[in-house]
C-alpha atoms as a PDB file:
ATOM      1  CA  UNK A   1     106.165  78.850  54.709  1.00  0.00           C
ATOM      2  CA  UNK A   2     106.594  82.827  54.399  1.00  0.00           C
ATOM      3  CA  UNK A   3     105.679  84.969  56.645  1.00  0.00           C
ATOM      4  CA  UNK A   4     102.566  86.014  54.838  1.00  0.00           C
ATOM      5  CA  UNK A   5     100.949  82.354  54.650  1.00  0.00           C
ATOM      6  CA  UNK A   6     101.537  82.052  58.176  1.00  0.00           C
ATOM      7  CA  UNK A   7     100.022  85.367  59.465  1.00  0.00           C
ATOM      8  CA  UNK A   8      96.812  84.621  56.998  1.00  0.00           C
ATOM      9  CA  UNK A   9      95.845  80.709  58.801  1.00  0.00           C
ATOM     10  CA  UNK A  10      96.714  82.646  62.045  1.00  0.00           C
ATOM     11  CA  UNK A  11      94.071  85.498  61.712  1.00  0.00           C
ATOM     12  CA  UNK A  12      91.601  82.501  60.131  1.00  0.00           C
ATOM     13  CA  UNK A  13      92.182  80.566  63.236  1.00  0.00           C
ATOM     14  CA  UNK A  14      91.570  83.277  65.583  1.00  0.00           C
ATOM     15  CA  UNK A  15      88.423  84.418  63.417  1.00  0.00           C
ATOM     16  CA  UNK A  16      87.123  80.797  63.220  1.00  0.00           C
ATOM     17  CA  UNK A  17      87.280  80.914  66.752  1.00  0.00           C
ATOM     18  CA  UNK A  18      85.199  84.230  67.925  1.00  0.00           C
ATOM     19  CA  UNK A  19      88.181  86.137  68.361  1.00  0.00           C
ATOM     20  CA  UNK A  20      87.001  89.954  67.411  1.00  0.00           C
ATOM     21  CA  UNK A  21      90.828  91.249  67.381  1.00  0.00           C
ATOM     22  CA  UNK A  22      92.066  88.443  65.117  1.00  0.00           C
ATOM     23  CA  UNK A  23      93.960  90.686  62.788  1.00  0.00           C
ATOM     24  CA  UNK A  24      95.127  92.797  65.170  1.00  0.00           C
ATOM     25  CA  UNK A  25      96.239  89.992  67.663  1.00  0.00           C
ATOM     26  CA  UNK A  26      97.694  87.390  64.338  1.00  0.00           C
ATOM     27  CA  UNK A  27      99.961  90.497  63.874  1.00  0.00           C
ATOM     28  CA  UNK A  28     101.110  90.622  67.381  1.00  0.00           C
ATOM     29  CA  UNK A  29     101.596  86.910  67.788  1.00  0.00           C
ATOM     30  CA  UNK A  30     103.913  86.655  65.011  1.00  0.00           C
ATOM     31  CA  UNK A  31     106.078  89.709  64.944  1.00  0.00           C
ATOM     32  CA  UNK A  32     107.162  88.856  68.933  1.00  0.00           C
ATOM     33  CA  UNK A  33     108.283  85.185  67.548  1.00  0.00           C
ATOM     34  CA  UNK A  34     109.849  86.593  64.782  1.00  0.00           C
ATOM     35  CA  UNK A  35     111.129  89.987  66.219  1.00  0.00           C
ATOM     36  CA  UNK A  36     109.310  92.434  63.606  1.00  0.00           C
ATOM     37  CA  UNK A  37     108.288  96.107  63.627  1.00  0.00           C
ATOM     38  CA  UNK A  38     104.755  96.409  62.025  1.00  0.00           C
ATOM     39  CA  UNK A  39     106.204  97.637  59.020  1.00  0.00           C
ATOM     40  CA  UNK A  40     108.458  94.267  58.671  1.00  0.00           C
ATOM     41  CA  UNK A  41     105.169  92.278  57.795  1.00  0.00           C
ATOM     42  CA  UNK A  42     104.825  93.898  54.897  1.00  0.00           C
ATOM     43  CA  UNK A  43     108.151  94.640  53.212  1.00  0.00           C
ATOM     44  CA  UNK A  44     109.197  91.004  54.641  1.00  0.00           C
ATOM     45  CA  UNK A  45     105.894  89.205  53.314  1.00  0.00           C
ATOM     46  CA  UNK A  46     107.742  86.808  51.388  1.00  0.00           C
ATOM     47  CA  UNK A  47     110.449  85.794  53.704  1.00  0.00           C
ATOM     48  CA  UNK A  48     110.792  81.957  54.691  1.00  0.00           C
ATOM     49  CA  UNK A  49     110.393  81.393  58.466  1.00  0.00           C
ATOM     50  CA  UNK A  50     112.167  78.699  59.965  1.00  0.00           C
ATOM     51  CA  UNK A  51     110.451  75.458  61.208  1.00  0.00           C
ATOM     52  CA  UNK A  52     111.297  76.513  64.925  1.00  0.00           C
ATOM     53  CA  UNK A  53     109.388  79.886  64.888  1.00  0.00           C
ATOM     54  CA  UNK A  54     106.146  78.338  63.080  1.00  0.00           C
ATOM     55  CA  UNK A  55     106.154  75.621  65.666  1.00  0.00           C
ATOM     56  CA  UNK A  56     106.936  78.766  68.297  1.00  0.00           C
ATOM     57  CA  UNK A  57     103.762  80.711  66.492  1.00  0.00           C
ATOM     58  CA  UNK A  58     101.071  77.592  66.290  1.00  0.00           C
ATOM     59  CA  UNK A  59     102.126  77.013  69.937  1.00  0.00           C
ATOM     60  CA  UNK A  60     101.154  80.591  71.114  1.00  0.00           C
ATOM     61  CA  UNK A  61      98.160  80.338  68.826  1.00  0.00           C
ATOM     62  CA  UNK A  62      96.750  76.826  70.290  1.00  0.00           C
ATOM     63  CA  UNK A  63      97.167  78.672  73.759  1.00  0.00           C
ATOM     64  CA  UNK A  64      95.273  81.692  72.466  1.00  0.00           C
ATOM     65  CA  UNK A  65      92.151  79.873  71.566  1.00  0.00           C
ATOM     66  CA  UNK A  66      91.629  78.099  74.827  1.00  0.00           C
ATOM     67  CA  UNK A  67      91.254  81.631  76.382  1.00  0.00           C
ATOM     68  CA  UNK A  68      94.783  82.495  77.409  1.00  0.00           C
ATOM     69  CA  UNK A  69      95.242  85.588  77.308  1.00  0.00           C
ATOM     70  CA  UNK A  70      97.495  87.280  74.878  1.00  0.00           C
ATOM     71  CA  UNK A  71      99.540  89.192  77.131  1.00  0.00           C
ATOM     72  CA  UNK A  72     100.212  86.106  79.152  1.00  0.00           C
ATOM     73  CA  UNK A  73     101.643  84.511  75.741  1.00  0.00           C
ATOM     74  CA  UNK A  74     103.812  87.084  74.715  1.00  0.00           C
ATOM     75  CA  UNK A  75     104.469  87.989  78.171  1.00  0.00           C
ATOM     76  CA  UNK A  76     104.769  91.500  78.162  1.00  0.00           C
ATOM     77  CA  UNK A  77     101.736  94.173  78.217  1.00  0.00           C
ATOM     78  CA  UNK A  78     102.271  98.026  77.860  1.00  0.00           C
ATOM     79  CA  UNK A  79     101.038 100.427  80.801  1.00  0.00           C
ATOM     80  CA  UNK A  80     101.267 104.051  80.730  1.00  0.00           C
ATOM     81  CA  UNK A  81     103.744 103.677  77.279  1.00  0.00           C
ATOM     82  CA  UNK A  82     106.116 101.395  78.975  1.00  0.00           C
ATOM     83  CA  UNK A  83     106.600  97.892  79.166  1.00  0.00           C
ATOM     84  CA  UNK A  84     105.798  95.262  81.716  1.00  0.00           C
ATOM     85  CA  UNK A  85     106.215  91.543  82.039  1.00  0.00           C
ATOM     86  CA  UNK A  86     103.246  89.986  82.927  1.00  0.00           C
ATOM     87  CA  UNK A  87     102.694  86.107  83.905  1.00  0.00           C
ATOM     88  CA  UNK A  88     100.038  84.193  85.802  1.00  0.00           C
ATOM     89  CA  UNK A  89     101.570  84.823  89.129  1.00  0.00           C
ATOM     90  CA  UNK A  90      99.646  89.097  88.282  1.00  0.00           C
ATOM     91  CA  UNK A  91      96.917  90.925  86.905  1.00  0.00           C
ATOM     92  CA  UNK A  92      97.222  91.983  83.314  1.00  0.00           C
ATOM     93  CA  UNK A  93      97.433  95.949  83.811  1.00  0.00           C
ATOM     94  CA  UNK A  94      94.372  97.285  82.300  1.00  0.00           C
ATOM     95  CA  UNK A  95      94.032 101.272  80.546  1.00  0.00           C
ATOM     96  CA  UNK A  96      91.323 102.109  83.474  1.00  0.00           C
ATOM     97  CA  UNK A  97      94.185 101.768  86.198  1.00  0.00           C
ATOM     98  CA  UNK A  98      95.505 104.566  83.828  1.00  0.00           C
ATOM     99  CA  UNK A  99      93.112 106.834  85.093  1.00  0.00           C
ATOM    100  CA  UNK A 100      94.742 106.620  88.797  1.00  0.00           C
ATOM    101  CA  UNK A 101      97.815 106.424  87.445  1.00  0.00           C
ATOM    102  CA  UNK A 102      97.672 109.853  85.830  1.00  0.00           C
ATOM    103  CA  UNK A 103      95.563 111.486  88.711  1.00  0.00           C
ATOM    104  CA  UNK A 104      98.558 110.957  91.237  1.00  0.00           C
ATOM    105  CA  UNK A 105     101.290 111.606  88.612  1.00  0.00           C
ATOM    106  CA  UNK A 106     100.314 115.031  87.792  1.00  0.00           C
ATOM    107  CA  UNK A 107      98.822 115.593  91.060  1.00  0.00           C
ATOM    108  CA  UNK A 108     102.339 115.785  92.505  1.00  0.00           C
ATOM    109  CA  UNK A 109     104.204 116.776  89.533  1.00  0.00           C
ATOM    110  CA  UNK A 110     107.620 118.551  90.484  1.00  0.00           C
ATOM    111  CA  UNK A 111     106.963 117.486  93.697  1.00  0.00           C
ATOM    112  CA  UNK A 112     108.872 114.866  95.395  1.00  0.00           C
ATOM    113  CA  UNK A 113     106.595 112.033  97.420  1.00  0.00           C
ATOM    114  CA  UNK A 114     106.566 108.585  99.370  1.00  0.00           C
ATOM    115  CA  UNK A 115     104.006 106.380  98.329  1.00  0.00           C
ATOM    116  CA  UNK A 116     102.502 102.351  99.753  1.00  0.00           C
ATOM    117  CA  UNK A 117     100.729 100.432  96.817  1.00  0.00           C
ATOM    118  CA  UNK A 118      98.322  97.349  98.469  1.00  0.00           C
ATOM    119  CA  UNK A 119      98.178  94.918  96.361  1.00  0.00           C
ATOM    120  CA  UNK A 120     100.857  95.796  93.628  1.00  0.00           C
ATOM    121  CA  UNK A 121     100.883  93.052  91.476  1.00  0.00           C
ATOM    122  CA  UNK A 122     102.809  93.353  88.221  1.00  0.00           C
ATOM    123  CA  UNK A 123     103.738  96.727  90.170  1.00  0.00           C
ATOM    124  CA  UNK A 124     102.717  98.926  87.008  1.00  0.00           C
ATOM    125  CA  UNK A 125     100.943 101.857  89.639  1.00  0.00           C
ATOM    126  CA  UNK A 126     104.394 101.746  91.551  1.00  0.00           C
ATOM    127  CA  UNK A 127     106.884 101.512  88.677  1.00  0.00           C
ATOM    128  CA  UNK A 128     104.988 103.940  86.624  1.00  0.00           C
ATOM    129  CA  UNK A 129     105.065 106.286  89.386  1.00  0.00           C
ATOM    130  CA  UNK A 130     108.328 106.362  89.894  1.00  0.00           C
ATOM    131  CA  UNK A 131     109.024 106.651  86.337  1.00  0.00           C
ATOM    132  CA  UNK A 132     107.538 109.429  85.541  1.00  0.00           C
ATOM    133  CA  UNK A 133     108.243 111.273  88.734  1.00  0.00           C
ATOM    134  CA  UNK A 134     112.365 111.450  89.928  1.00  0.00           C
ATOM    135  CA  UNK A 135     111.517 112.572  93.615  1.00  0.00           C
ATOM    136  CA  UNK A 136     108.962 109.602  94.257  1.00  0.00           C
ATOM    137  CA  UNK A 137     110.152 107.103  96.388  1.00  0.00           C
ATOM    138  CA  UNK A 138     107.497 104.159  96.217  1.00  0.00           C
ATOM    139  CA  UNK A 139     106.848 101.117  97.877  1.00  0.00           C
ATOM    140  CA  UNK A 140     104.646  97.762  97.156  1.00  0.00           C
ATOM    141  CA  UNK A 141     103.434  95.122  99.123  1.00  0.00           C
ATOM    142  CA  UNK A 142     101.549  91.667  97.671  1.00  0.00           C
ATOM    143  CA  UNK A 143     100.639  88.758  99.058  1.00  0.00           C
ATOM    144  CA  UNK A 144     102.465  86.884  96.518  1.00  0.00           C
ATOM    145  CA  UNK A 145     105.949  86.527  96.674  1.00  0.00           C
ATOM    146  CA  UNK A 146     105.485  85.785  92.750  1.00  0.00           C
ATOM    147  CA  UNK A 147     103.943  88.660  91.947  1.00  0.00           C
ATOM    148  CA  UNK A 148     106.464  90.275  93.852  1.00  0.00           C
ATOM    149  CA  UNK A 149     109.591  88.747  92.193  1.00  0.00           C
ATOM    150  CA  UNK A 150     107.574  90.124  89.092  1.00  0.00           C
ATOM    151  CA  UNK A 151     106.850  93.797  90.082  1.00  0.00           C
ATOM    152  CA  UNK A 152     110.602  93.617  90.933  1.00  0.00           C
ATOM    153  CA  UNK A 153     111.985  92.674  87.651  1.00  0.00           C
ATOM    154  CA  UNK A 154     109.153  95.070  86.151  1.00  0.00           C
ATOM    155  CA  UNK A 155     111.327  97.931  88.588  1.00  0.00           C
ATOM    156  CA  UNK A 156     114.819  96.723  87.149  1.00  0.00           C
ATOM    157  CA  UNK A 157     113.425  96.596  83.659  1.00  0.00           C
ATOM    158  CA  UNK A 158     111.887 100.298  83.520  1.00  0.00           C
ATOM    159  CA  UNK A 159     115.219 101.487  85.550  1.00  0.00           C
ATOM    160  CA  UNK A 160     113.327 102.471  89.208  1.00  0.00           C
ATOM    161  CA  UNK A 161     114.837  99.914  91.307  1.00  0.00           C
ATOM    162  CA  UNK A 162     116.152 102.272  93.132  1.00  0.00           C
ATOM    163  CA  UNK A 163     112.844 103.908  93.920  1.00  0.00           C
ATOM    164  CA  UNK A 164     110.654 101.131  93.640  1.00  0.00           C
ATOM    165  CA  UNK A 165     111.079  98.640  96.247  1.00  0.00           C
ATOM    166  CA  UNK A 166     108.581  95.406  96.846  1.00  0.00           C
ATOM    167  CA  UNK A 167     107.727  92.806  99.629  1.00  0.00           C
ATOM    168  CA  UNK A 168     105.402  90.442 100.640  1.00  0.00           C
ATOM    169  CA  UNK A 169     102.630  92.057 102.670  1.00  0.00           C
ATOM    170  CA  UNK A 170      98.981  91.049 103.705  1.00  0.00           C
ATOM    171  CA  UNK A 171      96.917  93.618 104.953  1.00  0.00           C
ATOM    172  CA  UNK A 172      94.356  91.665 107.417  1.00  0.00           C
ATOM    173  CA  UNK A 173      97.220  89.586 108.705  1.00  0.00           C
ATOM    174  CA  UNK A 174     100.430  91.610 108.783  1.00  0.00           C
ATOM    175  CA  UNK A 175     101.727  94.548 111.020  1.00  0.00           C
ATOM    176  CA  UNK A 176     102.173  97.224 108.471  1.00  0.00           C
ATOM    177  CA  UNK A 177     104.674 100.033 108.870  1.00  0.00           C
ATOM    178  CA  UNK A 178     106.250 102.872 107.413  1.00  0.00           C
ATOM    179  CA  UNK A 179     104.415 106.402 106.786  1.00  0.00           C
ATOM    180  CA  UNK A 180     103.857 107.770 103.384  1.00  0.00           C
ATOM    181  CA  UNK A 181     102.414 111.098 101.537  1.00  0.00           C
ATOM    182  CA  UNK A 182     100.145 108.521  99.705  1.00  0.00           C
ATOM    183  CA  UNK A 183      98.472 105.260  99.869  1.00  0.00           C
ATOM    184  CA  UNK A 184      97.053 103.918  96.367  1.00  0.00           C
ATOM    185  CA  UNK A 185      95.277 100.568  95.568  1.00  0.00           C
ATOM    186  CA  UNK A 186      93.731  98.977  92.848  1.00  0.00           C
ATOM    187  CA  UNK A 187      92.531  96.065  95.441  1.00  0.00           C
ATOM    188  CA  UNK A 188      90.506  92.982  94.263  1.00  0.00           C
ATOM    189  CA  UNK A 189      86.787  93.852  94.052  1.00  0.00           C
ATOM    190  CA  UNK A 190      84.894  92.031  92.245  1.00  0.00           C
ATOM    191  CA  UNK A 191      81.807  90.048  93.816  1.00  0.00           C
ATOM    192  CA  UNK A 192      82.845  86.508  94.626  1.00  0.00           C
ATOM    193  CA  UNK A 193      79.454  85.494  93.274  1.00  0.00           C
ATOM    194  CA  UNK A 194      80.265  87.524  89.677  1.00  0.00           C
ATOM    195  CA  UNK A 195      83.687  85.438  89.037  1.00  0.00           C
ATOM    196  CA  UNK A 196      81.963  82.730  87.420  1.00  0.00           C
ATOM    197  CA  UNK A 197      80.443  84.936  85.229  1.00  0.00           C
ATOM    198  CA  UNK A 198      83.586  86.803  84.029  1.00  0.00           C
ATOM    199  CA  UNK A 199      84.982  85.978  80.262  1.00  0.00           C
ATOM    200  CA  UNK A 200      87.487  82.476  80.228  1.00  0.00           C
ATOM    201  CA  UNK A 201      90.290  84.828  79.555  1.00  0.00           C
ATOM    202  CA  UNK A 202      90.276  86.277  83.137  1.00  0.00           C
ATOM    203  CA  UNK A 203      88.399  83.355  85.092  1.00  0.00           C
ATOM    204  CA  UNK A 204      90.595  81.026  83.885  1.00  0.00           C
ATOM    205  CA  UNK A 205      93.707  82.033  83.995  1.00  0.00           C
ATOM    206  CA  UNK A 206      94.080  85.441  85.810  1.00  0.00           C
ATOM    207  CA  UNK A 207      94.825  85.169  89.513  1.00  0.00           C
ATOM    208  CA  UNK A 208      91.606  84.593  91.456  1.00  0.00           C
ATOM    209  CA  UNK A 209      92.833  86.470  94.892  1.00  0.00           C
ATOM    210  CA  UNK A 210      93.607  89.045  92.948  1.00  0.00           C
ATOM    211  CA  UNK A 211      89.591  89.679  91.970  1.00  0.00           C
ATOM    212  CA  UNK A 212      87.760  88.451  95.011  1.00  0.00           C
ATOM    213  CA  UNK A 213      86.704  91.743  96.815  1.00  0.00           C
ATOM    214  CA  UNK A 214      84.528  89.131  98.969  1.00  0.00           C
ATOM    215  CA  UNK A 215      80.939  88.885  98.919  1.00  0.00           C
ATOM    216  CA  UNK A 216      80.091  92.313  98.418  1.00  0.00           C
ATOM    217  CA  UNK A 217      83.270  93.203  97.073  1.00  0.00           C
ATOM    218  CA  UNK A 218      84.350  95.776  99.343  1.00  0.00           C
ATOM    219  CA  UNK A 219      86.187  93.613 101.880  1.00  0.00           C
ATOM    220  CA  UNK A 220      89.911  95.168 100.906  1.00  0.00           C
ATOM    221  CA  UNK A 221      88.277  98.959 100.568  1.00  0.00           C
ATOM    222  CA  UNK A 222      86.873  98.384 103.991  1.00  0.00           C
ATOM    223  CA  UNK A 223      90.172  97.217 105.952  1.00  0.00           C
ATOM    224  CA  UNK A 224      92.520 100.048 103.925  1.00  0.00           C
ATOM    225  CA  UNK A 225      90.072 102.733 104.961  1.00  0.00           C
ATOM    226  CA  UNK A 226      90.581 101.517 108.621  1.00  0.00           C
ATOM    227  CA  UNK A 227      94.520 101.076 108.379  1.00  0.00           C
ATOM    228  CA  UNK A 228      95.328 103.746 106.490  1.00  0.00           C
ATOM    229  CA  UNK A 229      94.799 106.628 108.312  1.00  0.00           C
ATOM    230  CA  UNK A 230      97.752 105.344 110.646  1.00  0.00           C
ATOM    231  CA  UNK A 231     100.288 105.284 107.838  1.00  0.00           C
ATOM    232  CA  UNK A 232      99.714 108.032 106.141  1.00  0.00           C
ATOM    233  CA  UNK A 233     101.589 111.991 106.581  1.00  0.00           C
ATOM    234  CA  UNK A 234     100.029 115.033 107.328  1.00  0.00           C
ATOM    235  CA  UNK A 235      97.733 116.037 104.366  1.00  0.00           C
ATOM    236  CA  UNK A 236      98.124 112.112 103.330  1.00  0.00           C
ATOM    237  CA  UNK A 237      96.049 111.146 100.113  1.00  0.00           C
ATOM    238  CA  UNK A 238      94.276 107.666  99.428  1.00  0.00           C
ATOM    239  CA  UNK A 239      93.546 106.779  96.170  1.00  0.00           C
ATOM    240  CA  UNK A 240      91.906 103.887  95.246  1.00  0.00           C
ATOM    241  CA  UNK A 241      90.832 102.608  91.597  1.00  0.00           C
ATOM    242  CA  UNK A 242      86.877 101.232  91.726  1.00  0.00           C
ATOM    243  CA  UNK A 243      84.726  99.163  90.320  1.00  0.00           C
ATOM    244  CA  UNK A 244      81.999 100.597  88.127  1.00  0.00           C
ATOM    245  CA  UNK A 245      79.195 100.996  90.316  1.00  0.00           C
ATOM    246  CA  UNK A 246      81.217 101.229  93.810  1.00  0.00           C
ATOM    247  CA  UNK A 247      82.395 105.020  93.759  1.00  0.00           C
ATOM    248  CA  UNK A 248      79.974 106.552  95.965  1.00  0.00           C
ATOM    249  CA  UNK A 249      79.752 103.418  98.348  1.00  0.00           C
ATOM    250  CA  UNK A 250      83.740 103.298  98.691  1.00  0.00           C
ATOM    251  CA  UNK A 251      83.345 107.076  99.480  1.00  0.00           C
ATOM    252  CA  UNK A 252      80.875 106.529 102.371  1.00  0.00           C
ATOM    253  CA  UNK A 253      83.459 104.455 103.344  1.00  0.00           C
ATOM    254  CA  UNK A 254      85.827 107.081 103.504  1.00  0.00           C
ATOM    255  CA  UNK A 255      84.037 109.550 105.281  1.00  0.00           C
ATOM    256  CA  UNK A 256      84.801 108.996 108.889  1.00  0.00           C
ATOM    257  CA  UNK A 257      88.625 109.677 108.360  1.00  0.00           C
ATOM    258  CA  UNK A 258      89.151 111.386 105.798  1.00  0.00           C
ATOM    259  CA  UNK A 259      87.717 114.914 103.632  1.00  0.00           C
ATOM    260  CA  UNK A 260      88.072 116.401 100.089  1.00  0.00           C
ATOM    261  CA  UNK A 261      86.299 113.029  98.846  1.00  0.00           C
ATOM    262  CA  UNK A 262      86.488 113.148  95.430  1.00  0.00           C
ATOM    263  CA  UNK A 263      85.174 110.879  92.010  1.00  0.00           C
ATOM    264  CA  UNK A 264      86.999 110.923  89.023  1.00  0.00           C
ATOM    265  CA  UNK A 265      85.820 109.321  86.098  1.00  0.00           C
ATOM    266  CA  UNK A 266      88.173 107.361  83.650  1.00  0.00           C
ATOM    267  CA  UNK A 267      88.075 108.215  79.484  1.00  0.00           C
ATOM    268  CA  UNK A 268      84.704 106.075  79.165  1.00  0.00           C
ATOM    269  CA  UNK A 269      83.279 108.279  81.548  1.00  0.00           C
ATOM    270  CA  UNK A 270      82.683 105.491  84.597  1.00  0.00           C
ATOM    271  CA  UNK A 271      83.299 106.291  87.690  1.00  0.00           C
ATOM    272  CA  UNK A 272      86.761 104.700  88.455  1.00  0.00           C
ATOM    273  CA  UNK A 273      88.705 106.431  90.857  1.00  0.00           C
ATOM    274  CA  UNK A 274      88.286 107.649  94.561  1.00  0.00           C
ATOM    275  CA  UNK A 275      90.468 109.863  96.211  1.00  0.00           C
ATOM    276  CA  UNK A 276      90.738 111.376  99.594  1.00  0.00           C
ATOM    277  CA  UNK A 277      92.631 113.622 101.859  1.00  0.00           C
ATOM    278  CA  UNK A 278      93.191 112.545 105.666  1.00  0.00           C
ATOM    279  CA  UNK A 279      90.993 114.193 108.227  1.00  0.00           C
ATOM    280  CA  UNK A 280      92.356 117.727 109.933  1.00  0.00           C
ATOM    281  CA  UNK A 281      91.039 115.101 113.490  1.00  0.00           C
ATOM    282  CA  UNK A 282      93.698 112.337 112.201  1.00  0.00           C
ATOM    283  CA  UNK A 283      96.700 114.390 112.002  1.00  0.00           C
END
């Protein structure tokens, strides 16, 4: 088979099974078994593939139609323009953690800070961070020690290993220490009764502790809000990323400790990120 008859039952596969980005995600499916730019699947059209990268592709296909998702299968997922591996073990990084991404980023741009990520994950807040700023020192804590072997190799791969550093931390169980210009988490917040309802791509194979904000989904906003303020610097921030109808109620949250509340929506104009600056009484 050439590569053209094999990208054309690919997108009829995905179409004959609902999938709305079936071009789109035939075209990424096989130029990361075959190692293509874009442009290769034209001016290579005709080229014979070889047995071992069809079976490859109709593998990663057969997973894609019971839900996986993509990124999982290719194992990789792009976050702020660079590159992350992704597995089971994390979160696929979505474009609205963008939005607190590029608040802190240019918040402190040309200015050298120390930053604590709860909940890191595929550490794409951290890495990206400290990518994009050469004076940020960041750390992030998980309560997986996969996810953390991942964020790690995500901090090798995107050269910030030496400013990105990761452990295993749980916030209602361990002693946390360290103090840092900034706190930012994108915690699990969804409603435990809503999981069931989210699409088979995430309920199914995404990492349900990293969803379950308990039963009102606010149990990880509630506990940083009350451990934070010990951690955090003089003029400390906290920035957290929301769900789409908690902004105001993670503010309330916030106002005991802390002042300069603030709601910034992301590029689909939903309230999506919260940020704070510790209380003059807390320093």
């Amino acid at each position: 088979m050439v590569i053209k008859e094999v990208l054309e039952r690919v997108i009829a596969c995905l179409k004959e099974h609902g999938n709305e980005n079936a071009v789109f995600e035939a075209h990424m499916i096989v130029r990361h078994f075959l190692k293509l730019e874009p442009i290769d699947l034209i001016l290579l059209k005709d080229k014979e593939i070889k047995k071992k990268e069809i079976d490859d592709i109709f593998e990663a296909l057969s997973r894609r139609i019971k839900h996986e998702p993509l990124q999982y299968i290719l194992g990789v997922q792009e976050f702020m323009g660079l590159e992350f591996i992704v597995n089971k073990a994390v979160l696929v990084p979505r474009a609205d953690t963008e939005t607190l991404t590029e608040y802190v980023i240019n918040k402190y741009i040309n200015k050298g800070f120390t930053a604590l990520d709860i909940g890191t994950g595929s550490g794409c807040i951290a890495v990206s961070l400290a990518h994009f700023n050469k004076k940020a020192y960041v750390r992030g804590i998980d309560i997986s020690q996969k996810a953390i072997e991942t964020a790690r190799l995500n901090a090798k791969k995107n050269n910030v290993e030496d400013r990105a550093a990761f452990c295993i931390g749980d916030i209602f169980k361990s002693n946390l220490y360290g103090q840092y210009d900034l706190i930012v988490s994108n915690p699990p917040y969804i409603e435990t009764d809503e999981i069931k309802k989210l699409d088979p791509d995430v309920k199914h194979y995404e990492p349900i502790k990293a969803l379950d904000g308990g039963a009102d989904g606010l149990d990880y906003y509630r506990r940083i809000v009350n451990i934070a303020p010990a951690m955090l610097l003089k003029n400390g921030m906290l920035v957290f990323e929301v769900g789409y109808n908690q902004a105001k109620t993670v503010a309330s949250l916030m106002k005991k400790d802390f002042d300069n509340i603030e709601i910034i929506k992301d590029l689909c104009g939903i309230d999506r990120v919260v940020v704070a600056t510790l209380s003059s009484k807390n320093r």
